[in-house]
PDB file of N, CA and C in Angstrom:
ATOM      1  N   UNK A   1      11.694 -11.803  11.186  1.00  0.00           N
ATOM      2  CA  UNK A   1      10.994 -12.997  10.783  1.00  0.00           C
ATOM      3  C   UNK A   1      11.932 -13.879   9.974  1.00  0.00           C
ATOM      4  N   UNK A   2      12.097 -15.197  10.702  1.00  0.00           N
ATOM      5  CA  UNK A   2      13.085 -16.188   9.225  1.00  0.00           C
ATOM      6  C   UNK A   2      11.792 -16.760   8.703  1.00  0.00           C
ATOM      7  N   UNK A   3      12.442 -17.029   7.221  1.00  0.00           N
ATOM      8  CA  UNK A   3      11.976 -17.961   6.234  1.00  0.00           C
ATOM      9  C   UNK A   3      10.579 -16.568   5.466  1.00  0.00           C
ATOM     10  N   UNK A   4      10.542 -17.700   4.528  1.00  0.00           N
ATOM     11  CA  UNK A   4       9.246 -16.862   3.595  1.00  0.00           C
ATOM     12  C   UNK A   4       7.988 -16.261   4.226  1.00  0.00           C
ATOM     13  N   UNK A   5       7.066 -15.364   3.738  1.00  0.00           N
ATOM     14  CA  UNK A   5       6.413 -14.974   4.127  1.00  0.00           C
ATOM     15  C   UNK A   5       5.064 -16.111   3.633  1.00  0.00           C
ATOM     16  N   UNK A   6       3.817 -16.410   3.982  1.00  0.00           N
ATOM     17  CA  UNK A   6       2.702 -16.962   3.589  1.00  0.00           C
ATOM     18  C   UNK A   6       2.373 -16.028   2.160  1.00  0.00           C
ATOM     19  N   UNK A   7       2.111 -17.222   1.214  1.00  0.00           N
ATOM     20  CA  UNK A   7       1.840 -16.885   0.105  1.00  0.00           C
ATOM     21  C   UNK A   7       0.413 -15.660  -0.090  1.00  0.00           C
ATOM     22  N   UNK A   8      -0.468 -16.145   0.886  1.00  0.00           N
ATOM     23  CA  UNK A   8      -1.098 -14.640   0.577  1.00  0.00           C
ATOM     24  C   UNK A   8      -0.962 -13.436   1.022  1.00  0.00           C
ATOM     25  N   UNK A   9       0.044 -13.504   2.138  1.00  0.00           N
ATOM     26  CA  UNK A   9       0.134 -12.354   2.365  1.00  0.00           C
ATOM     27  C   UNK A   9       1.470 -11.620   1.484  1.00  0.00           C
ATOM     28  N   UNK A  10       2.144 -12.226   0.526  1.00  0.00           N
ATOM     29  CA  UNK A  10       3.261 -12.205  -0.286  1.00  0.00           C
ATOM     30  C   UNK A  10       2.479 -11.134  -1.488  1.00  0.00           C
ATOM     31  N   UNK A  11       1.041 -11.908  -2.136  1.00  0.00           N
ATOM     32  CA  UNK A  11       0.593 -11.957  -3.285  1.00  0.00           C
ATOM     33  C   UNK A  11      -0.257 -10.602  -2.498  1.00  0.00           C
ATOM     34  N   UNK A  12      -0.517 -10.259  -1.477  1.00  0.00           N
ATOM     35  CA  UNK A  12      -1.424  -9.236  -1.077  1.00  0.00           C
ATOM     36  C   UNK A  12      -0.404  -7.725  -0.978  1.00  0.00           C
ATOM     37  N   UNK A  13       0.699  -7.802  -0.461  1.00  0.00           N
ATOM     38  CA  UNK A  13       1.642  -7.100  -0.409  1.00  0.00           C
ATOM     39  C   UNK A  13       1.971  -6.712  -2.026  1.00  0.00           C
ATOM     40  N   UNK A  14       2.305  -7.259  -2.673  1.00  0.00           N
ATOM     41  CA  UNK A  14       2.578  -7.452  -4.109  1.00  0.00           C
ATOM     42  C   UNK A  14       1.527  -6.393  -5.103  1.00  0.00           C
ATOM     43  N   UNK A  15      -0.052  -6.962  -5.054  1.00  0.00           N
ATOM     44  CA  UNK A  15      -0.852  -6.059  -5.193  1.00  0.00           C
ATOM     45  C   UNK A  15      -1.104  -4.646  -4.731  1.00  0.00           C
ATOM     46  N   UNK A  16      -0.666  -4.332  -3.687  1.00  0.00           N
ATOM     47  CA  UNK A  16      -0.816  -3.180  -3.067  1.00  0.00           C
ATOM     48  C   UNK A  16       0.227  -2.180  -3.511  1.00  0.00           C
ATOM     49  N   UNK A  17       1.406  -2.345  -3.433  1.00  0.00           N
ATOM     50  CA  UNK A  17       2.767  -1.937  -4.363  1.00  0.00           C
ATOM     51  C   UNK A  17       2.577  -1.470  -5.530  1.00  0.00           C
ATOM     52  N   UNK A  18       1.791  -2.677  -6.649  1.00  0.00           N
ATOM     53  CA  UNK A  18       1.791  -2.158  -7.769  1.00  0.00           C
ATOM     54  C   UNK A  18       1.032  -1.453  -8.100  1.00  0.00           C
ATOM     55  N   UNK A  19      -0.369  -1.466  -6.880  1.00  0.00           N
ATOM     56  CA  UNK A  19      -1.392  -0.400  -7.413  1.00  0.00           C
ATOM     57  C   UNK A  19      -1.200   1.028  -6.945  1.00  0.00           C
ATOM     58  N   UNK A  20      -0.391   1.153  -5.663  1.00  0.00           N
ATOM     59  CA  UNK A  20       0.425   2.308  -5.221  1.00  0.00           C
ATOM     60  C   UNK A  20       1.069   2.965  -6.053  1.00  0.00           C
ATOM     61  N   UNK A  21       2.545   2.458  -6.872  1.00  0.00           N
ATOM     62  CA  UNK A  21       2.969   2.612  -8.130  1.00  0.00           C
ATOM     63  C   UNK A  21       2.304   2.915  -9.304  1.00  0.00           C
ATOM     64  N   UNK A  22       1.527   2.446  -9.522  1.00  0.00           N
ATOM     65  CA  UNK A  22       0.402   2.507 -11.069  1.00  0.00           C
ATOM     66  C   UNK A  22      -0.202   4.001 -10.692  1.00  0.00           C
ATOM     67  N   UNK A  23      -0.629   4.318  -9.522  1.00  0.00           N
ATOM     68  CA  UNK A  23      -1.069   5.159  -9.125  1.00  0.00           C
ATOM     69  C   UNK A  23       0.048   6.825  -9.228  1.00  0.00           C
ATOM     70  N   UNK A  24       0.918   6.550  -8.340  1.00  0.00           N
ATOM     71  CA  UNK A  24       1.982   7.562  -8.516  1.00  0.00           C
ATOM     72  C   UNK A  24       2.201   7.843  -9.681  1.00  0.00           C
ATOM     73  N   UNK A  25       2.374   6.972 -11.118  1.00  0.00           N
ATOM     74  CA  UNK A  25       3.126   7.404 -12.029  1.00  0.00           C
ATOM     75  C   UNK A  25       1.664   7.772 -12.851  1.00  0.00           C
ATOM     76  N   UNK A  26       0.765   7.407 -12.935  1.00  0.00           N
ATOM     77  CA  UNK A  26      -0.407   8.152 -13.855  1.00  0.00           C
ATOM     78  C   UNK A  26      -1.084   9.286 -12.963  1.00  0.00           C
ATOM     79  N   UNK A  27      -1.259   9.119 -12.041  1.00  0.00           N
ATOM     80  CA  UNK A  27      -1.933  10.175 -11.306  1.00  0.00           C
ATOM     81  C   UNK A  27      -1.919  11.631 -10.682  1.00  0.00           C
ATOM     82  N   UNK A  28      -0.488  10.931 -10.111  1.00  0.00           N
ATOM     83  CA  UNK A  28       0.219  11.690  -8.701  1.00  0.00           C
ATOM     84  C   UNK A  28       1.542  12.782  -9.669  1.00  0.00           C
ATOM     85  N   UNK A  29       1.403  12.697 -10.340  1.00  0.00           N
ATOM     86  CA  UNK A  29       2.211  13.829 -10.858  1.00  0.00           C
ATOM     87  C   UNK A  29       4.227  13.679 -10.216  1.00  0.00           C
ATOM     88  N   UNK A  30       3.876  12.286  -9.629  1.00  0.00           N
ATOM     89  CA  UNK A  30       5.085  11.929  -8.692  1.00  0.00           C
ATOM     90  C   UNK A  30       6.693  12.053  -9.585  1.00  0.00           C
ATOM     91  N   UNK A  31       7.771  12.214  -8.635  1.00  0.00           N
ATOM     92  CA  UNK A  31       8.917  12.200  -9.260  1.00  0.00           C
ATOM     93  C   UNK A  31       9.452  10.980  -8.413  1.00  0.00           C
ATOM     94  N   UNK A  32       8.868  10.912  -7.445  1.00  0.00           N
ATOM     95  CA  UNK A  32       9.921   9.792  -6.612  1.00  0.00           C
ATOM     96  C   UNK A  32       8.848   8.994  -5.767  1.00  0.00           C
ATOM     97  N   UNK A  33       9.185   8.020  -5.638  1.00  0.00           N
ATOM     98  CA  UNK A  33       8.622   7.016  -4.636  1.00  0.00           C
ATOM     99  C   UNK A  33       9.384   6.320  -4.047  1.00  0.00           C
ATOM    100  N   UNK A  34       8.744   6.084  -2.687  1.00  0.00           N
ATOM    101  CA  UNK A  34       9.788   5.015  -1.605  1.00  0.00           C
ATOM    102  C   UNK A  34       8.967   4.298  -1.485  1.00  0.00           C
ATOM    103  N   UNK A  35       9.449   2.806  -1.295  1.00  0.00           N
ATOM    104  CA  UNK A  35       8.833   1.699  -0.797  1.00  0.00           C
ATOM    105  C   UNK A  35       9.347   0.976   0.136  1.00  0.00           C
ATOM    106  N   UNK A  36       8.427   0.907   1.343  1.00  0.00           N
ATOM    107  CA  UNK A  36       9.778   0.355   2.988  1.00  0.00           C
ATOM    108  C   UNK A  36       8.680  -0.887   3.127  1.00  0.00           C
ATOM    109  N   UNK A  37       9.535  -2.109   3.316  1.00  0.00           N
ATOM    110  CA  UNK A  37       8.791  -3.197   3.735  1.00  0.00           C
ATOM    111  C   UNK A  37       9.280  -3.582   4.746  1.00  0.00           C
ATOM    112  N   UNK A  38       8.949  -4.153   5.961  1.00  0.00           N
ATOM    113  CA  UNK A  38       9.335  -4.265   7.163  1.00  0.00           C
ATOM    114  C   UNK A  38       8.620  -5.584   7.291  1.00  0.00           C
ATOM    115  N   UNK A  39       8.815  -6.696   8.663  1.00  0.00           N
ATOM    116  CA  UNK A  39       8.295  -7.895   8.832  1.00  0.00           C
ATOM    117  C   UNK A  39       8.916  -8.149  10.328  1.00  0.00           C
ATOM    118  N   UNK A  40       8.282  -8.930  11.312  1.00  0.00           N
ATOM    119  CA  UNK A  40       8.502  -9.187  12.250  1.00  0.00           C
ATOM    120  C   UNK A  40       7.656 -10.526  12.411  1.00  0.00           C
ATOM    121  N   UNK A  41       7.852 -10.710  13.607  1.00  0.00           N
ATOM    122  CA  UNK A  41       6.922 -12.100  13.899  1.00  0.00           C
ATOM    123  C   UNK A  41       5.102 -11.933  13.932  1.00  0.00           C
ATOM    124  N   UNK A  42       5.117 -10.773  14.031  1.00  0.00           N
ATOM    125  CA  UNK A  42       3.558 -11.097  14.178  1.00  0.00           C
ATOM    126  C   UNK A  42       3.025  -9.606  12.791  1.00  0.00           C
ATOM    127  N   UNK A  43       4.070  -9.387  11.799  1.00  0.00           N
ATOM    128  CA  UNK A  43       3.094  -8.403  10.809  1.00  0.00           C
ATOM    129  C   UNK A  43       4.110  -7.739   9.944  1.00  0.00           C
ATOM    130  N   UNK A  44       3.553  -8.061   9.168  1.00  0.00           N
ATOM    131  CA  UNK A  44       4.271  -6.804   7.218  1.00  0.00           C
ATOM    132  C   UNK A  44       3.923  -6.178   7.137  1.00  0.00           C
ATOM    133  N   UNK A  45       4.591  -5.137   7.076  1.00  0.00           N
ATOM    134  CA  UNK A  45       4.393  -3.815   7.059  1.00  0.00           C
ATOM    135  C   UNK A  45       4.883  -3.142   5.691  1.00  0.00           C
ATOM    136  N   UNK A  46       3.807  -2.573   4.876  1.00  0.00           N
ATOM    137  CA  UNK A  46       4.384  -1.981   3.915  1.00  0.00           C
ATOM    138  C   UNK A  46       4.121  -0.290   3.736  1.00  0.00           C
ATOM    139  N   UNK A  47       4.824   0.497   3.583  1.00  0.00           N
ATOM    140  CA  UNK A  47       5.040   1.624   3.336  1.00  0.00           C
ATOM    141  C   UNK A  47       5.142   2.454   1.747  1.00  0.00           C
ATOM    142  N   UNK A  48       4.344   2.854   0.977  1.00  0.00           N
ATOM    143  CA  UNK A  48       4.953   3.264  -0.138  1.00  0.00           C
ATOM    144  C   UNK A  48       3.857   5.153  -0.131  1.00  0.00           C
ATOM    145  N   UNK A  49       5.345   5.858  -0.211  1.00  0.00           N
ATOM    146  CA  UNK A  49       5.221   7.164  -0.318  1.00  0.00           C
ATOM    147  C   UNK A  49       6.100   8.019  -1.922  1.00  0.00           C
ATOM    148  N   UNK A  50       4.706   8.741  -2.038  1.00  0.00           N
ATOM    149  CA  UNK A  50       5.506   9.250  -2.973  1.00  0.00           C
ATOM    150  C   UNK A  50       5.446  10.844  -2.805  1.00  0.00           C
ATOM    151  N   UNK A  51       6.217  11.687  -4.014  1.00  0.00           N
ATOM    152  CA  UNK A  51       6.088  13.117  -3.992  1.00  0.00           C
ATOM    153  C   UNK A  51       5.069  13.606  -4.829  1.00  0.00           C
ATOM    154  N   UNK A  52       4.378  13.302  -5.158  1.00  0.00           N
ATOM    155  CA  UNK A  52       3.231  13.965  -6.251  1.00  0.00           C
ATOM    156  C   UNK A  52       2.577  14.745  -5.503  1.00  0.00           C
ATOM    157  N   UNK A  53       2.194  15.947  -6.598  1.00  0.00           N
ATOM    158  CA  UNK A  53       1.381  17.184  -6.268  1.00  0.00           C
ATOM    159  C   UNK A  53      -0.171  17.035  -6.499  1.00  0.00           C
ATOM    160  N   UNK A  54      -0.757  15.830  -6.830  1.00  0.00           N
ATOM    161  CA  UNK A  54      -1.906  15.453  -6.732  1.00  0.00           C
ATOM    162  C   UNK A  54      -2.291  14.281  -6.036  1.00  0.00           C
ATOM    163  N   UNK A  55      -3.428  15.132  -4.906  1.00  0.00           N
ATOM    164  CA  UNK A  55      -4.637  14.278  -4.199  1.00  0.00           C
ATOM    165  C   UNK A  55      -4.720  12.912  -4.916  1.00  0.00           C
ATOM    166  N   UNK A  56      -4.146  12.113  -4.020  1.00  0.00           N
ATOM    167  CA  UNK A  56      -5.453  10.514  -3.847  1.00  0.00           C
ATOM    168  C   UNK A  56      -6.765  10.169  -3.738  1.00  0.00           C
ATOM    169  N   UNK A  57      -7.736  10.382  -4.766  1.00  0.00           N
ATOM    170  CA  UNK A  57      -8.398  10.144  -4.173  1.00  0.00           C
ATOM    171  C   UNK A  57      -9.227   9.226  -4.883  1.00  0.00           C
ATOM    172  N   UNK A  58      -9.262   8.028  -3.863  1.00  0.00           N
ATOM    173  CA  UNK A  58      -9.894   6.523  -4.591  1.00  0.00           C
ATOM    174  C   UNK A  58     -11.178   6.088  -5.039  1.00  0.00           C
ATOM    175  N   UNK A  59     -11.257   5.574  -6.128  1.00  0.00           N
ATOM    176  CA  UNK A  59     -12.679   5.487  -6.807  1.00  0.00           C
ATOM    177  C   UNK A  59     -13.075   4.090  -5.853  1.00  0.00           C
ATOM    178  N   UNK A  60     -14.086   4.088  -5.745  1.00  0.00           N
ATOM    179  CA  UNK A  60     -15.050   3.464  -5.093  1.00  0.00           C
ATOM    180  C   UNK A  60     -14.927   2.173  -5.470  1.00  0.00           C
ATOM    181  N   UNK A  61     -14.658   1.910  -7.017  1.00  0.00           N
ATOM    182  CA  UNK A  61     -14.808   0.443  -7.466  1.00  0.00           C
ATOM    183  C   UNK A  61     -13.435   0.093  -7.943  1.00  0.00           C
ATOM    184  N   UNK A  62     -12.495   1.177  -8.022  1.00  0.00           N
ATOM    185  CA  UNK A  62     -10.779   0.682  -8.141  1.00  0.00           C
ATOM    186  C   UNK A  62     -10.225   0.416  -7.400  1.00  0.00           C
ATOM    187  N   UNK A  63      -9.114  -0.027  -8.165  1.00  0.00           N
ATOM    188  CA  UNK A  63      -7.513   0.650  -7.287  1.00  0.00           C
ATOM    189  C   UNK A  63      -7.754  -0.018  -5.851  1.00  0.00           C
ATOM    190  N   UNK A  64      -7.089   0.952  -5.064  1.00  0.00           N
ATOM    191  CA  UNK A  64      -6.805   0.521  -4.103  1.00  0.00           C
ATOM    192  C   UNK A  64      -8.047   0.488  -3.265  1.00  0.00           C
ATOM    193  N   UNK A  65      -9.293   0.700  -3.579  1.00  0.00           N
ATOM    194  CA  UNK A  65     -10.673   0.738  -2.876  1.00  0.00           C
ATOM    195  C   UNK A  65     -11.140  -0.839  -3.030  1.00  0.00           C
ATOM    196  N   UNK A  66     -10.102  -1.479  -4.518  1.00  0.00           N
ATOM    197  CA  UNK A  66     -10.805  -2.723  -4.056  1.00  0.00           C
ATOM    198  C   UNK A  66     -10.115  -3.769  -3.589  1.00  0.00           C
ATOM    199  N   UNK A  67      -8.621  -3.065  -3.175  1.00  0.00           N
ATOM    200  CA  UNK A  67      -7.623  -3.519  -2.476  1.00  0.00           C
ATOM    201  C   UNK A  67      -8.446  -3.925  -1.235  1.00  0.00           C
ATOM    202  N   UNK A  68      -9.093  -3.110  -0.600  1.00  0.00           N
ATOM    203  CA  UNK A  68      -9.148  -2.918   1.210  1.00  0.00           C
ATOM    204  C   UNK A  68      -9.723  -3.957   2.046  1.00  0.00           C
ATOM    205  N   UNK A  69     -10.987  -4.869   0.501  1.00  0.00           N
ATOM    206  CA  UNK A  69     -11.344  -6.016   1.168  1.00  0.00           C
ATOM    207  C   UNK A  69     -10.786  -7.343   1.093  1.00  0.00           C
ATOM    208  N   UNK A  70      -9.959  -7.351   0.551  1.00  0.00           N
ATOM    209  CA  UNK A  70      -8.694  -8.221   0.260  1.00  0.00           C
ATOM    210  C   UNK A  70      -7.877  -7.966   1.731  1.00  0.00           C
ATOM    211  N   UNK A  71      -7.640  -6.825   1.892  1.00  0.00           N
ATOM    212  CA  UNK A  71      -6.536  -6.501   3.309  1.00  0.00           C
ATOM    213  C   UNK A  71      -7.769  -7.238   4.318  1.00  0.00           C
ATOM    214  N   UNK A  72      -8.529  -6.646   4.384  1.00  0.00           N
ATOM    215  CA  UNK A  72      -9.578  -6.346   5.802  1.00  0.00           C
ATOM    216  C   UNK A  72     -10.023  -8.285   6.181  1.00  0.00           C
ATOM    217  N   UNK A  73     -10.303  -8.578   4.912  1.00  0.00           N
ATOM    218  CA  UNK A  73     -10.470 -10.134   4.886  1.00  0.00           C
ATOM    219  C   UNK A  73      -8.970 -11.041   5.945  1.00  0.00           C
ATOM    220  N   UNK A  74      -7.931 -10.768   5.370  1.00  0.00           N
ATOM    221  CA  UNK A  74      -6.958 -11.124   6.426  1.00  0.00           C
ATOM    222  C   UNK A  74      -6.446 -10.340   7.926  1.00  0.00           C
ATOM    223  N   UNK A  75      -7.647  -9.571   7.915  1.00  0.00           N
ATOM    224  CA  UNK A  75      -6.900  -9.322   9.260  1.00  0.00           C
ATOM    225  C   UNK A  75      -6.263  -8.147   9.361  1.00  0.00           C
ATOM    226  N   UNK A  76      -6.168  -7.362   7.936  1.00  0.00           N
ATOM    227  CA  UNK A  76      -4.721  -6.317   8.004  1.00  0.00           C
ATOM    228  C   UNK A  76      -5.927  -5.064   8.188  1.00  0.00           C
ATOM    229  N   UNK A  77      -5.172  -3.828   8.265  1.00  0.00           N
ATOM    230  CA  UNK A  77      -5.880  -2.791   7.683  1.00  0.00           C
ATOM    231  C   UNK A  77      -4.635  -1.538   6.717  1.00  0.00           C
ATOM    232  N   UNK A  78      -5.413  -0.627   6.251  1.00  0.00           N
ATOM    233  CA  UNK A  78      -4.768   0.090   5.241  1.00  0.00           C
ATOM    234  C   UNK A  78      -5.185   1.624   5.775  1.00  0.00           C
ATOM    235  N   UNK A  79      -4.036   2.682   5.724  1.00  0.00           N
ATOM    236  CA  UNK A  79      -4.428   3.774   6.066  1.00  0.00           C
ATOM    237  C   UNK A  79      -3.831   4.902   4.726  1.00  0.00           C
ATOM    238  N   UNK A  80      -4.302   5.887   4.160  1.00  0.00           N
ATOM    239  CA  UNK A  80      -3.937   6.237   2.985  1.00  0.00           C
ATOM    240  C   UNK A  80      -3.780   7.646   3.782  1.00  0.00           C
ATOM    241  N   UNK A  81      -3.171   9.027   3.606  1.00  0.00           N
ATOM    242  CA  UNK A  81      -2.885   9.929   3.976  1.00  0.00           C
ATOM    243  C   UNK A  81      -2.434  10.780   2.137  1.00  0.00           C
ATOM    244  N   UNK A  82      -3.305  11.901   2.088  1.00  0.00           N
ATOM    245  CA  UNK A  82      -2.898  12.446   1.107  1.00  0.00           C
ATOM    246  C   UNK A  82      -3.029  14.058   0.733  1.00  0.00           C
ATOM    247  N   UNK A  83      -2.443  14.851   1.298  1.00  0.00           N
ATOM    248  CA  UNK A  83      -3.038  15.985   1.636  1.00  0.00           C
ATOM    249  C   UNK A  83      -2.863  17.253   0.111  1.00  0.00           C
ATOM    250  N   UNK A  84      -3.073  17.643  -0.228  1.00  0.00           N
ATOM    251  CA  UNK A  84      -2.889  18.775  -1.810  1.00  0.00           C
ATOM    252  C   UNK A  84      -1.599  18.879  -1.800  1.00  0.00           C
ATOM    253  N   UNK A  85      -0.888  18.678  -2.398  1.00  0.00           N
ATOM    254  CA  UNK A  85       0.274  19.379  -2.708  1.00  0.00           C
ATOM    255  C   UNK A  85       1.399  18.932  -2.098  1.00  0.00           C
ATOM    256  N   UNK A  86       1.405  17.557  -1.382  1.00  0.00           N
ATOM    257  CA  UNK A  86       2.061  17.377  -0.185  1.00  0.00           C
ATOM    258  C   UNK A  86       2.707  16.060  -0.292  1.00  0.00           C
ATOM    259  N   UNK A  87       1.782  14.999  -1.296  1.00  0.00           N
ATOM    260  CA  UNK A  87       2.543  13.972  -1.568  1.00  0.00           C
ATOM    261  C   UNK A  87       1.449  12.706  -1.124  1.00  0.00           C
ATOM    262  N   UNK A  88       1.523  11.503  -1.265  1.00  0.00           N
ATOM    263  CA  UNK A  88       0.774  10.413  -0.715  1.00  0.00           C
ATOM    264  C   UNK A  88       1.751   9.454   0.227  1.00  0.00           C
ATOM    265  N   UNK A  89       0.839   9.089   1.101  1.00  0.00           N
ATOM    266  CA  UNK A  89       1.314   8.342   2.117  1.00  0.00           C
ATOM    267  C   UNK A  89       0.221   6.848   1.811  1.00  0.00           C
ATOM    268  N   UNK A  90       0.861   5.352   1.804  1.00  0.00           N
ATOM    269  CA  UNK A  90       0.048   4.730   1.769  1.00  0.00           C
ATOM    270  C   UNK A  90       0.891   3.470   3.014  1.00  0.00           C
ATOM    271  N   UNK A  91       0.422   2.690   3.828  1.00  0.00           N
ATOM    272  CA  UNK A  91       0.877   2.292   4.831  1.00  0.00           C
ATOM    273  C   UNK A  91      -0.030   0.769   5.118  1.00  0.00           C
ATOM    274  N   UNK A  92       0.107   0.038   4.765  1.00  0.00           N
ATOM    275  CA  UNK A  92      -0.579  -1.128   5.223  1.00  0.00           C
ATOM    276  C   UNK A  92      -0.046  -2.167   6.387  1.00  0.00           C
ATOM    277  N   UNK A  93      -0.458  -2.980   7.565  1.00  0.00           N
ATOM    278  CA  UNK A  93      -0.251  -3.810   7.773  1.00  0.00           C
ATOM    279  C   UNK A  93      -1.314  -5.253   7.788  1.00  0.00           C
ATOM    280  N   UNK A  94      -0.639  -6.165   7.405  1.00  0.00           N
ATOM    281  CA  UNK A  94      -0.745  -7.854   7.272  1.00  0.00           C
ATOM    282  C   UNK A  94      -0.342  -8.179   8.924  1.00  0.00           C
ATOM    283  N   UNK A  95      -1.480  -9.091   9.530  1.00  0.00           N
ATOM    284  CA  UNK A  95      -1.253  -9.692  10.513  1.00  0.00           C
ATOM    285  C   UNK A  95      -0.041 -11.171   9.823  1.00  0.00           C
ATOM    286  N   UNK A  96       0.640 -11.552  10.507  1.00  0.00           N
ATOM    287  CA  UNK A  96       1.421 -12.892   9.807  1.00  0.00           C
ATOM    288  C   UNK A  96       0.912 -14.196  11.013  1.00  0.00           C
ATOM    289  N   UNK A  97       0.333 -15.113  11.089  1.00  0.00           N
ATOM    290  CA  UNK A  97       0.336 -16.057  11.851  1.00  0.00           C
ATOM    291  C   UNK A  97       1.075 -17.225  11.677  1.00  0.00           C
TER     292      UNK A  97
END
């Protein structure tokens, strides 16, 4: 993709990161996190995995639960993967038009 990304999908990406992060370091018992952002012509892709030995699991009225209608509103969706002991997987894509 050349040039900037659309400001909400900048400011939506942005949110999702930090609540991923906020998450790993109080929650997740994490030592490391990766964050892969990817972009093409038609979608952003963000990736943030960490190593923590504790389950994700999202409160109903936080975090990233109140991320999803923010994503879902543009078009994107969000898939969270988090199994005991194993680490969190969080994976979103943004349609870009």
């Amino acid at each position: 993709m050349d040039g900037p990304l659309p400001e909400h999908i900048e400011l939506t990406a942005y949110y999702v990161v930090a609540e991923a992060l906020t998450n790993a370091a109080k929650h997740a018992d994490a030592t490391a996190v990766t964050v892969r952002v990817t972009a093409d012509a038609g979608a952003l892709r963000v990736v943030v995995s960490d190593n923590g030995t504790r389950r994700c699991r999202p409160h109903p009225r936080l975090g990233l639960v109140g991320l999803v209608d923010r994503i879902e509103t543009l078009g994107g969706r969000l898939s969270l993967r988090s199994p005991p002991g194993v680490g969190t997987n969080l994976v979103i894509t943004l349609p870009i038009e």
